[in-house]
Protein backbone atom coordinates (compact mmCIF):
# COMPACT_ATOMS: atom_id res chain seq x y z
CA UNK A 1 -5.22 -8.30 15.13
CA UNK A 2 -8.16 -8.94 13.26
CA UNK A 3 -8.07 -6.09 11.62
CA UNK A 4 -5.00 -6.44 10.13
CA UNK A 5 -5.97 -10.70 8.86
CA UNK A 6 -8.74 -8.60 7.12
CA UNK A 7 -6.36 -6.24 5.42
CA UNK A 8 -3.66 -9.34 3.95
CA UNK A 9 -6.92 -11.06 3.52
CA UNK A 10 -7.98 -8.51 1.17
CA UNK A 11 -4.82 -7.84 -0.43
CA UNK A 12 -4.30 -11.68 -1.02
CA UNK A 13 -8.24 -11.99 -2.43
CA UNK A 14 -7.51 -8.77 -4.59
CA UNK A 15 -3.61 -10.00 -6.26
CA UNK A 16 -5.56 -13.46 -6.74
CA UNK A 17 -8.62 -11.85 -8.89
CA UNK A 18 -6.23 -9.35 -10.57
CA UNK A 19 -4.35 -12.39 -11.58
CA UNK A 20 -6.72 -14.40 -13.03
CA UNK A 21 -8.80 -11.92 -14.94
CA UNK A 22 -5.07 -10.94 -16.82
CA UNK A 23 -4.26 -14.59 -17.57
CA UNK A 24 -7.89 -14.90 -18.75
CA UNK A 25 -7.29 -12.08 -20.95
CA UNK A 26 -4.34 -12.81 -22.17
CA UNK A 27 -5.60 -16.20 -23.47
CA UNK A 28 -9.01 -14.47 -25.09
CA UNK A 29 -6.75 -12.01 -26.78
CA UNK A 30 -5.33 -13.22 -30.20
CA UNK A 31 -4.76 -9.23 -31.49
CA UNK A 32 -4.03 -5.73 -29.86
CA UNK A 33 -6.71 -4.63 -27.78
CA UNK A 34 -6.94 -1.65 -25.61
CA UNK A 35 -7.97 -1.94 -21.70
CA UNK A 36 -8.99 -0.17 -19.54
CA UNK A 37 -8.49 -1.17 -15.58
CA UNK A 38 -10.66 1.27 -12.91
CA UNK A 39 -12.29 4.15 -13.55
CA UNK A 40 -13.73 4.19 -17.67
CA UNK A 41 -12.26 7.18 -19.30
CA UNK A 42 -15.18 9.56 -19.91
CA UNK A 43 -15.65 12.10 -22.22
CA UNK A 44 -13.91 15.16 -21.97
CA UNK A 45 -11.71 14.29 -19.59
CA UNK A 46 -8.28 11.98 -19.38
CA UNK A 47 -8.41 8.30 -19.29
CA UNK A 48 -5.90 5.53 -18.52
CA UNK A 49 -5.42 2.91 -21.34
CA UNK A 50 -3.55 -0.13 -21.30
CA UNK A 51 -2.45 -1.46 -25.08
CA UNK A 52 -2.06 -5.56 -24.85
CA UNK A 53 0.00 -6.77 -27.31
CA UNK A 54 0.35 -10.71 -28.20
CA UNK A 55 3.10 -12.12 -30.21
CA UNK A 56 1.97 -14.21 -32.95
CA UNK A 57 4.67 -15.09 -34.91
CA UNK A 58 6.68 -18.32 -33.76
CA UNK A 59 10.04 -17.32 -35.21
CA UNK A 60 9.85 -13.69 -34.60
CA UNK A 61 9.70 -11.42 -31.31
CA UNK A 62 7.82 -8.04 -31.31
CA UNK A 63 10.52 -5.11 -31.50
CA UNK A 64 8.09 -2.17 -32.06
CA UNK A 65 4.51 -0.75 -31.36
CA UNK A 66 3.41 1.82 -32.76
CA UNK A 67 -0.30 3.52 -32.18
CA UNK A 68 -1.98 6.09 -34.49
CA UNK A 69 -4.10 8.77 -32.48
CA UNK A 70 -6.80 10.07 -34.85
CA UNK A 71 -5.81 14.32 -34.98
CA UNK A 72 -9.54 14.88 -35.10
CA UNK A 73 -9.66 13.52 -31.05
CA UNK A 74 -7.70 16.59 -30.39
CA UNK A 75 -5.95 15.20 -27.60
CA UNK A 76 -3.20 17.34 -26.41
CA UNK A 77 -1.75 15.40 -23.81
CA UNK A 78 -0.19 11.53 -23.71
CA UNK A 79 1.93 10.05 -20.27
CA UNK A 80 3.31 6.42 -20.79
CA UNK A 81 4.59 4.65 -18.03
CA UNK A 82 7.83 2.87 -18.35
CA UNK A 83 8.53 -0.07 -19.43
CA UNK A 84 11.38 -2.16 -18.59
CA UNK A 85 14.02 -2.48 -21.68
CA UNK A 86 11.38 -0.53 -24.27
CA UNK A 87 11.73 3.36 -24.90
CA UNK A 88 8.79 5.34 -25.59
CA UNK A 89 8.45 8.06 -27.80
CA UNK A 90 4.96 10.46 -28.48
CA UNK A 91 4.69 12.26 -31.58
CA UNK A 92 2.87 15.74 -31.43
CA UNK A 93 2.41 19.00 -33.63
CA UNK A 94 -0.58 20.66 -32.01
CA UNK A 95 -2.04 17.26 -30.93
CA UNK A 96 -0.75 13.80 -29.98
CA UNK A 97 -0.38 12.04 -33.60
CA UNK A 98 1.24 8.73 -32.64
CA UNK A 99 2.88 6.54 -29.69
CA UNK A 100 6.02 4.39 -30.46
CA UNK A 101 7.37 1.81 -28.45
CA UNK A 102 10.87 -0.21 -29.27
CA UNK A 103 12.09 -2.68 -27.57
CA UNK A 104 15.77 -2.24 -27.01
CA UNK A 105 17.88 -5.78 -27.53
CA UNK A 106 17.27 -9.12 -25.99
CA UNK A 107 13.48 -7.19 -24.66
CA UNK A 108 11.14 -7.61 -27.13
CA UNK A 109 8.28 -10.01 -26.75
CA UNK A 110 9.77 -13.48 -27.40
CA UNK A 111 9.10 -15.39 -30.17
CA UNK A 112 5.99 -17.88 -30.30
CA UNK A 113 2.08 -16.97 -29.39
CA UNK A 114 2.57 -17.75 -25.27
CA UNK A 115 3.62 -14.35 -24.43
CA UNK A 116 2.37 -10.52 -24.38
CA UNK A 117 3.32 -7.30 -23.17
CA UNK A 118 1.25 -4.46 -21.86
CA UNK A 119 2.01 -0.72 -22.86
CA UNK A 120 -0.09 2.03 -20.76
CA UNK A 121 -0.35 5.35 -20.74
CA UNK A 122 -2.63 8.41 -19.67
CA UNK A 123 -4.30 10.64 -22.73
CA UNK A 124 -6.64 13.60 -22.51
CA UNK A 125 -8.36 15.71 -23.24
CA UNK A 126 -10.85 13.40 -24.67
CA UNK A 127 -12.93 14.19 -27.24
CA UNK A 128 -16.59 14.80 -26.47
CA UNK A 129 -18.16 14.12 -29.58
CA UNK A 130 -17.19 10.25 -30.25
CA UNK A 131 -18.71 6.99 -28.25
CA UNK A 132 -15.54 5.20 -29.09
CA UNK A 133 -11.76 5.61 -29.42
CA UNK A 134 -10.03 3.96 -32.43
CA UNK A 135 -6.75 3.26 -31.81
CA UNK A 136 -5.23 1.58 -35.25
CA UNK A 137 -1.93 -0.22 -34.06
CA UNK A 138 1.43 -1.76 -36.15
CA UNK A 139 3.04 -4.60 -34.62
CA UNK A 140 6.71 -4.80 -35.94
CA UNK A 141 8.98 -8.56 -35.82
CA UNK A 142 12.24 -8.96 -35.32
CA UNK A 143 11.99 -10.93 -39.49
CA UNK A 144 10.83 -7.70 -40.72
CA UNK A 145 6.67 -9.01 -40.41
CA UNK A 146 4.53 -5.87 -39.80
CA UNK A 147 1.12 -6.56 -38.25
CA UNK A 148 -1.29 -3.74 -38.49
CA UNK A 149 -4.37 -3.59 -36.62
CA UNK A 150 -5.93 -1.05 -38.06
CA UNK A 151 -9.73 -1.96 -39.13
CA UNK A 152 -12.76 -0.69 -37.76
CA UNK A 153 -15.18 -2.72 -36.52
CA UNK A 154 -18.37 -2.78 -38.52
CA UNK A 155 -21.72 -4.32 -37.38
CA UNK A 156 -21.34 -7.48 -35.39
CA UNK A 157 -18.86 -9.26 -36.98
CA UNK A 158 -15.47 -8.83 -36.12
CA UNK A 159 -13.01 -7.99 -38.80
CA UNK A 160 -9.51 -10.26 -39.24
CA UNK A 161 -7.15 -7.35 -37.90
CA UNK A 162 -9.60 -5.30 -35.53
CA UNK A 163 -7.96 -2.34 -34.14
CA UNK A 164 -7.85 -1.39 -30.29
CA UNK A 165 -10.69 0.12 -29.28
CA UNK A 166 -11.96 2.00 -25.87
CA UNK A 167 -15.67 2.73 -25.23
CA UNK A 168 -15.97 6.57 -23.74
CA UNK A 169 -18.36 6.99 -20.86
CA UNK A 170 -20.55 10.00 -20.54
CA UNK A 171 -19.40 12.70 -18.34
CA UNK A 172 -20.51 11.62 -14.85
CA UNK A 173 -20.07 15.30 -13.42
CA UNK A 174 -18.22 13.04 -9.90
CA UNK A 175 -14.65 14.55 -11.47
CA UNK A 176 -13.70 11.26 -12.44
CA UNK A 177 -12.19 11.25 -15.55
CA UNK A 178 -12.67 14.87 -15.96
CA UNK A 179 -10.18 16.83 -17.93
CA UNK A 180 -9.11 19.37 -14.63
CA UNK A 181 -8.20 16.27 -12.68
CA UNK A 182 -5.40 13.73 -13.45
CA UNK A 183 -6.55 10.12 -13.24
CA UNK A 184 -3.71 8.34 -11.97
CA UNK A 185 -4.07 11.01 -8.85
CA UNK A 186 -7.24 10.11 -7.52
CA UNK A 187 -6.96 7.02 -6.07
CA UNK A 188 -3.88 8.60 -4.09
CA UNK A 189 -5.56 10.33 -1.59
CA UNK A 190 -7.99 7.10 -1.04
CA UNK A 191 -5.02 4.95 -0.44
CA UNK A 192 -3.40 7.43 1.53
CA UNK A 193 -6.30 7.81 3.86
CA UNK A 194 -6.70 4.32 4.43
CA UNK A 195 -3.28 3.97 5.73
CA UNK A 196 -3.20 6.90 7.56
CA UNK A 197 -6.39 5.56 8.86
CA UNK A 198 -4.82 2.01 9.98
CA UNK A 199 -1.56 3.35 11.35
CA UNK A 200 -4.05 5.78 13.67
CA UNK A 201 -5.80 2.22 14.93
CA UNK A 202 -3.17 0.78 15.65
CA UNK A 203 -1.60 3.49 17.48
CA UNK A 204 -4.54 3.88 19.12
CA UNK A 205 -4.61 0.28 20.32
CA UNK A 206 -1.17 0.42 21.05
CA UNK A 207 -1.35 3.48 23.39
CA UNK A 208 -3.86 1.65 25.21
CA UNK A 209 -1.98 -1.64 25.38
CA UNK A 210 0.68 0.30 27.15
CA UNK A 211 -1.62 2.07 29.86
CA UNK A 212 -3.08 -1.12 30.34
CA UNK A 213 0.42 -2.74 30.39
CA UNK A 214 1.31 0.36 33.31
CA UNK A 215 -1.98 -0.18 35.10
CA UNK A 216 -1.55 -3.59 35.74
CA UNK A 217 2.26 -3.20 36.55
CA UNK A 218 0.99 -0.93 38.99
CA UNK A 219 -1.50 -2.98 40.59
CA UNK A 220 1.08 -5.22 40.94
CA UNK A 221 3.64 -3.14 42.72
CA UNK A 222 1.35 -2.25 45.36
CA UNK A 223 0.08 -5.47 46.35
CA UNK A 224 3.92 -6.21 46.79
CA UNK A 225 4.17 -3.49 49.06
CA UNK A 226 0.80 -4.42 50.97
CA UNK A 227 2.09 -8.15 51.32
CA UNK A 228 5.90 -6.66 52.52
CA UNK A 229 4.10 -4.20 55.34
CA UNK A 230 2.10 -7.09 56.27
């Protein structure tokens, strides 16, 4: 019993920290930014990204996204996970050029600066040469407005329309991140294991509830017969 108050204890303290820290972000965040949530993508290998996008205009909804990969990352490979009423669309010759997201109608991100939308995907191989993706981003209105986040960032001042950046760790050598090993599979097995290691408790503790339960129906049944003898 305990064991399992400790598991929806963690689950609840886990959902509440995951919620905060994206409400706090999505308040700090006045442009496109890239995240990333877990393990940081390292160099030469695949990492997870997750684009935030914020609408700004308050009589316009965002219908389209659309991200520029730089062709000298050489990355070969880009997986976007679905999003509910937007189609996604990656662009590639001999490497991944651009990602497009459109909203199809009465889904894009409504009108005013209260509400965002997050677009992620899974891109590799990284390049190995660079500390930093740049990610230059368009932001398309329902009016027509296009947004584009597109400037670098140059010494410590940020520029008006910053575009989405992601810091590149070095290779760690641990295989996370690394290019032979898909990053959305690796917590799997962890997750796996942990229930696999649960149900086994509780089976466990179940098996031995029962012989306990038999044992002491047992005991039971013979003192009946003792006391009917008697």
């Amino acid at each position: 019993m305990s064991t399992n108050r400790s598991l929806r204890r963690a689950l609840v303290v886990a959902a509440a920290v995951t919620g905060t820290t994206f409400a706090t972000a999505g308040v700090a965040a006045a442009h496109v930014t890239a995240d990333v949530y877990g393990e940081q993508p390292e160099k030469g290998g695949y990492g997870a990204v997750v684009l935030r996008v914020p609408n700004e205009e308050q009589q316009a909804g965002t219908t389209k996204v659309e991200v520029t990969v730089p062709a000298e990352y050489r990355i070969s490979s880009v997986r976007t996970r679905p999003v509910p009423g937007w189609t996604a669309e990656v662009t590639k010759s001999d490497v991944v050029t651009r990602i497009t997201w459109t909203a199809q109608p009465g889904h894009e991100i409504p009108a005013g600066t209260t509400s965002y939308q997050e677009f992620s995907f899974v891109a590799g191989t990284l390049p190995e040469n660079v500390d930093t993706l740049v990610l230059p981003t368009t932001q398309t209105y329902s009016n027509g407005e296009v947004a584009r986040w597109e400037e670098e960032p140059a010494g410590d001042a940020e520029p008006e329309h910053p575009a989405p950046t992601v810091t590149l760790a070095e290779p760690s050598g641990s295989g996370h991140g690394h290019s032979s090993t898909h990053p959305e599979g690796e917590q799997a097995p962890a997750a796996a294991n942990t229930t696999d290691d649960t149900a086994r408790w509780l089976g466990g503790a179940g098996l031995a509830v029962g012989a306990l339960g038999l044992g002491v129906g047992a005991g039971a049944t013979l003192r009946a017969r003792k006391k009917v003898r008697a």
